[in-house]
Protein backbone atom coordinates (compact mmCIF):
# COMPACT_ATOMS: atom_id res chain seq x y z
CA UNK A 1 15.87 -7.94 23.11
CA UNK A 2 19.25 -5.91 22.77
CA UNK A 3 19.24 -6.03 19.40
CA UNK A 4 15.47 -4.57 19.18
CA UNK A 5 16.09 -1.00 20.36
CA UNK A 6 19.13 0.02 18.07
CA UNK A 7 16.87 -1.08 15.04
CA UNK A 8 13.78 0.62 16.89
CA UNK A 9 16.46 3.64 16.75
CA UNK A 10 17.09 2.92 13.14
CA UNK A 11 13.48 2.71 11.95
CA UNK A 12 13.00 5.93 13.71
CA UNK A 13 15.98 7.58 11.79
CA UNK A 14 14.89 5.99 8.36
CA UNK A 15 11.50 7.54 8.99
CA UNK A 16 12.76 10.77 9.74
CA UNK A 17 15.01 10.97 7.12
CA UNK A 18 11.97 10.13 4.69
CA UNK A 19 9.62 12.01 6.37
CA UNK A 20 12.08 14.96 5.85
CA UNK A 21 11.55 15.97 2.28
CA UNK A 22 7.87 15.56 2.72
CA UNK A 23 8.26 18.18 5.46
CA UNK A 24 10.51 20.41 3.51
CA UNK A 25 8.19 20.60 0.82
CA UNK A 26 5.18 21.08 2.52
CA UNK A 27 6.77 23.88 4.63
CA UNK A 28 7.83 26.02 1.52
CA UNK A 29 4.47 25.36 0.18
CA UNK A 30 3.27 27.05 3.33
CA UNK A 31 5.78 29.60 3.14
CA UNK A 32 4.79 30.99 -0.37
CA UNK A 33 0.67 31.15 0.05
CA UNK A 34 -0.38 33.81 1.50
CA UNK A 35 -3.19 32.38 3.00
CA UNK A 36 -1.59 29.78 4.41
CA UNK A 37 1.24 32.00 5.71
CA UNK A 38 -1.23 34.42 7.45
CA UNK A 39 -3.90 31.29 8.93
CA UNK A 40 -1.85 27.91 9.17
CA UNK A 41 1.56 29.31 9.97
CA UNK A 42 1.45 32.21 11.94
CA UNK A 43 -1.04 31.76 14.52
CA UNK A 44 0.32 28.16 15.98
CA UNK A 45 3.73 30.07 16.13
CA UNK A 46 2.59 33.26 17.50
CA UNK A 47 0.85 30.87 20.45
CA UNK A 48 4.04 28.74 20.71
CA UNK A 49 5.80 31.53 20.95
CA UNK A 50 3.74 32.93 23.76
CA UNK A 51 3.44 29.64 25.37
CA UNK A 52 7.21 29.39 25.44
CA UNK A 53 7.81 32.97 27.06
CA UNK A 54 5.02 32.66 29.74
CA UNK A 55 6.63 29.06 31.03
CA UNK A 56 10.10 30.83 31.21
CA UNK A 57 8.48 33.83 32.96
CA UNK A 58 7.03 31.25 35.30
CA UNK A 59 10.34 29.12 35.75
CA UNK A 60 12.39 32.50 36.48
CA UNK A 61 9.51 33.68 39.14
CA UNK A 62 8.67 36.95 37.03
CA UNK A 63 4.93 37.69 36.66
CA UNK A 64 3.95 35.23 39.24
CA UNK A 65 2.20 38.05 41.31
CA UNK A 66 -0.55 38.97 39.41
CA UNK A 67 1.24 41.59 37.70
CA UNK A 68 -0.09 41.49 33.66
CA UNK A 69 3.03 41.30 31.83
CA UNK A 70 2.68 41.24 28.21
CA UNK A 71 4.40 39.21 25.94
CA UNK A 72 5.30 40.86 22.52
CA UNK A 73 4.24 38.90 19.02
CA UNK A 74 6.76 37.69 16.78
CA UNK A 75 8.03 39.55 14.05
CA UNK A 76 6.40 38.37 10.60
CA UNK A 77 9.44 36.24 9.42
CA UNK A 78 10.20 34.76 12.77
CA UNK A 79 6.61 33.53 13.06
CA UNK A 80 6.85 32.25 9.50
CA UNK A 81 10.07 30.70 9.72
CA UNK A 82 9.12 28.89 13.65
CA UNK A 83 5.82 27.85 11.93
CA UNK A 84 7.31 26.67 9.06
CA UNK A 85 9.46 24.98 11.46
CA UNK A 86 6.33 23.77 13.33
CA UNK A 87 4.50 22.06 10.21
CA UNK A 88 7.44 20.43 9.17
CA UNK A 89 8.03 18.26 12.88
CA UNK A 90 4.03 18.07 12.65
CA UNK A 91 4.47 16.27 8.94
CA UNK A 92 7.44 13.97 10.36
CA UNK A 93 5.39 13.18 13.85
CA UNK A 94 1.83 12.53 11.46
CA UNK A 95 3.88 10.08 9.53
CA UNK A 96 5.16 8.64 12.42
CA UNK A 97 1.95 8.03 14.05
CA UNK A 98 0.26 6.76 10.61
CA UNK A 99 2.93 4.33 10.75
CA UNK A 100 3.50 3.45 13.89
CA UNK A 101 -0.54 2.67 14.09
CA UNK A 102 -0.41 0.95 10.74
CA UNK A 103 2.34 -1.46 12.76
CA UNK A 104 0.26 -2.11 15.90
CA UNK A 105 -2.63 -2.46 13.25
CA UNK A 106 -0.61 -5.57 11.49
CA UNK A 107 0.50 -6.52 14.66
CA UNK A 108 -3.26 -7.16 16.39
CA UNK A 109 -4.56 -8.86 12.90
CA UNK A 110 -1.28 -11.14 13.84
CA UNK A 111 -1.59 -12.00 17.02
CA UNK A 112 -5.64 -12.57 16.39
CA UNK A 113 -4.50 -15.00 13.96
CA UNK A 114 -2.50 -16.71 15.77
CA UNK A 115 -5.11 -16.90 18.34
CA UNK A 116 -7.83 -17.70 15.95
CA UNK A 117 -5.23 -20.99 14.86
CA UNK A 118 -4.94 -22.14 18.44
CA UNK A 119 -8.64 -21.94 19.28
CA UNK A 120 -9.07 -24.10 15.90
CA UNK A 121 -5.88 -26.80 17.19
CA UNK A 122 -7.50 -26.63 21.15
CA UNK A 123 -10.96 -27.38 18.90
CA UNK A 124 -9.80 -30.28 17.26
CA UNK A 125 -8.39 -31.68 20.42
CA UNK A 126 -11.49 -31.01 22.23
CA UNK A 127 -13.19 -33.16 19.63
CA UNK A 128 -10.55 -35.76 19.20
CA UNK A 129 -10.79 -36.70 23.18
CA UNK A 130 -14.58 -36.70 22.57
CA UNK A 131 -14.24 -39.24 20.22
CA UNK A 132 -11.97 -41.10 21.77
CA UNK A 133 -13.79 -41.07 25.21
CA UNK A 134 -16.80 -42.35 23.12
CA UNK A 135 -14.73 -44.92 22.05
CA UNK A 136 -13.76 -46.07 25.31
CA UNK A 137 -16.88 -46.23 26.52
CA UNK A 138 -17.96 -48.43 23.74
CA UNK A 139 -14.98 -50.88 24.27
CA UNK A 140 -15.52 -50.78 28.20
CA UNK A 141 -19.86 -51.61 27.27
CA UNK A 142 -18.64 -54.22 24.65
CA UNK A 143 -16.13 -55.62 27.34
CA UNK A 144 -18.51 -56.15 29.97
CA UNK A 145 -20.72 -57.91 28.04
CA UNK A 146 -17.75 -60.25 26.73
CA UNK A 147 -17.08 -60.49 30.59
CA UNK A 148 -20.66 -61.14 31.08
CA UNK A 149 -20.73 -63.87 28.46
CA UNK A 150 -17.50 -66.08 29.70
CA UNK A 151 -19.14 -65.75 33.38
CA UNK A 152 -22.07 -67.13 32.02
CA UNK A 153 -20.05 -69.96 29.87
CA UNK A 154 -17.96 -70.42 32.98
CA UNK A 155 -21.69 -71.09 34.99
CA UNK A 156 -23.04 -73.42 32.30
CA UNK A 157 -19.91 -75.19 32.04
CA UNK A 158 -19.73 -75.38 35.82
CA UNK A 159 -23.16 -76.63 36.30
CA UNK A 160 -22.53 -78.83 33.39
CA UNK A 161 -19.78 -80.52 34.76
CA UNK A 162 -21.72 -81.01 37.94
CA UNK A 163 -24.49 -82.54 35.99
CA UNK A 164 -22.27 -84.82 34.61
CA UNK A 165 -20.63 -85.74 38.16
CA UNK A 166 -23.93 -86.24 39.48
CA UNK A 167 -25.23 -88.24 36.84
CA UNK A 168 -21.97 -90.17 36.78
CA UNK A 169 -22.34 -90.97 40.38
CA UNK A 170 -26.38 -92.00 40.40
CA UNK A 171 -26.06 -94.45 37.50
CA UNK A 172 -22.41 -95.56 39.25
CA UNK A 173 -25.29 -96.41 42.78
């Protein structure tokens, strides 16, 4: 277990750090196209910007009376840069997730395997004491008849042997 988090930590870095150029490339992209400049970048940064500046506002107790304070936009190159900034930690965190669910993905098809491999051993047990209890039940049938048989042998030989006495002692008289 202590050795699982500092390579958790290290996964995390290596994806980063691949994740990175993907980000950096996609963010210049971004930065470039005008329509992706004026619709993809700027908006989510103009609202994270004003997101940002109303929580502070809130934290610091200023415009908590119903007073309408208004928060001023971004200038064009802060939005684009913050967006830009935005996209790229979206990239890293997408590839994260896709990963991360591509892991627990393995992980379940593991684990149902494993499953699936002791439902088939607990199977074959199942069926092994079945056939064994037949078994047993067969010897214990075929046993009581052998039992039956020697109790009847033992009878005969009894009454046999008490014929004999009996004859022996009526001729003897």
């Amino acid at each position: 277990m202590a050795v699982g988090f500092p390579l958790a930590k290290l996964g995390a870095l290596v994806i980063k750090q691949v994740s990175k150029p993907l980000a950096n490339v996609a963010k210049n992209r971004a930065k470039n196209s005008h329509f992706f400049r004026t619709y993809v970048l700027m908006p989510p940064a103009q609202f994270y910007h004003w997101c940002e500046v109303r929580l502070k506002m809130y934290v610091m107790n200023i415009g908590r009376s119903g007073q309408k304070t208004t928060i001023p936009k971004l200038s064009e190159e802060a939005a684009i840069e913050l967006g830009g900034n935005l996209l790229g930690e979206g990239v890293i965190f997408s590839i994260a997730v896709v990963i991360l669910a591509f892991e627990v993905s393995r992980q379940k098809e593991k684990e149902k395997k494993k499953e699936e491999a002791e439902r088939a051993f607990i199977d074959s047990l199942e069926n092994r004491i079945n056939e064994l209890t037949f078994a047993t039940e067969e010897l214990d049938t075929k046993l009581r008849e052998v039992t039956r048989i020697a109790y009847a042998m033992q009878h005969q030989a009894k009454t046999q042997q008490y014929r004999w006495k009996w004859n022996c002692s009526t001729s003897n008289a």
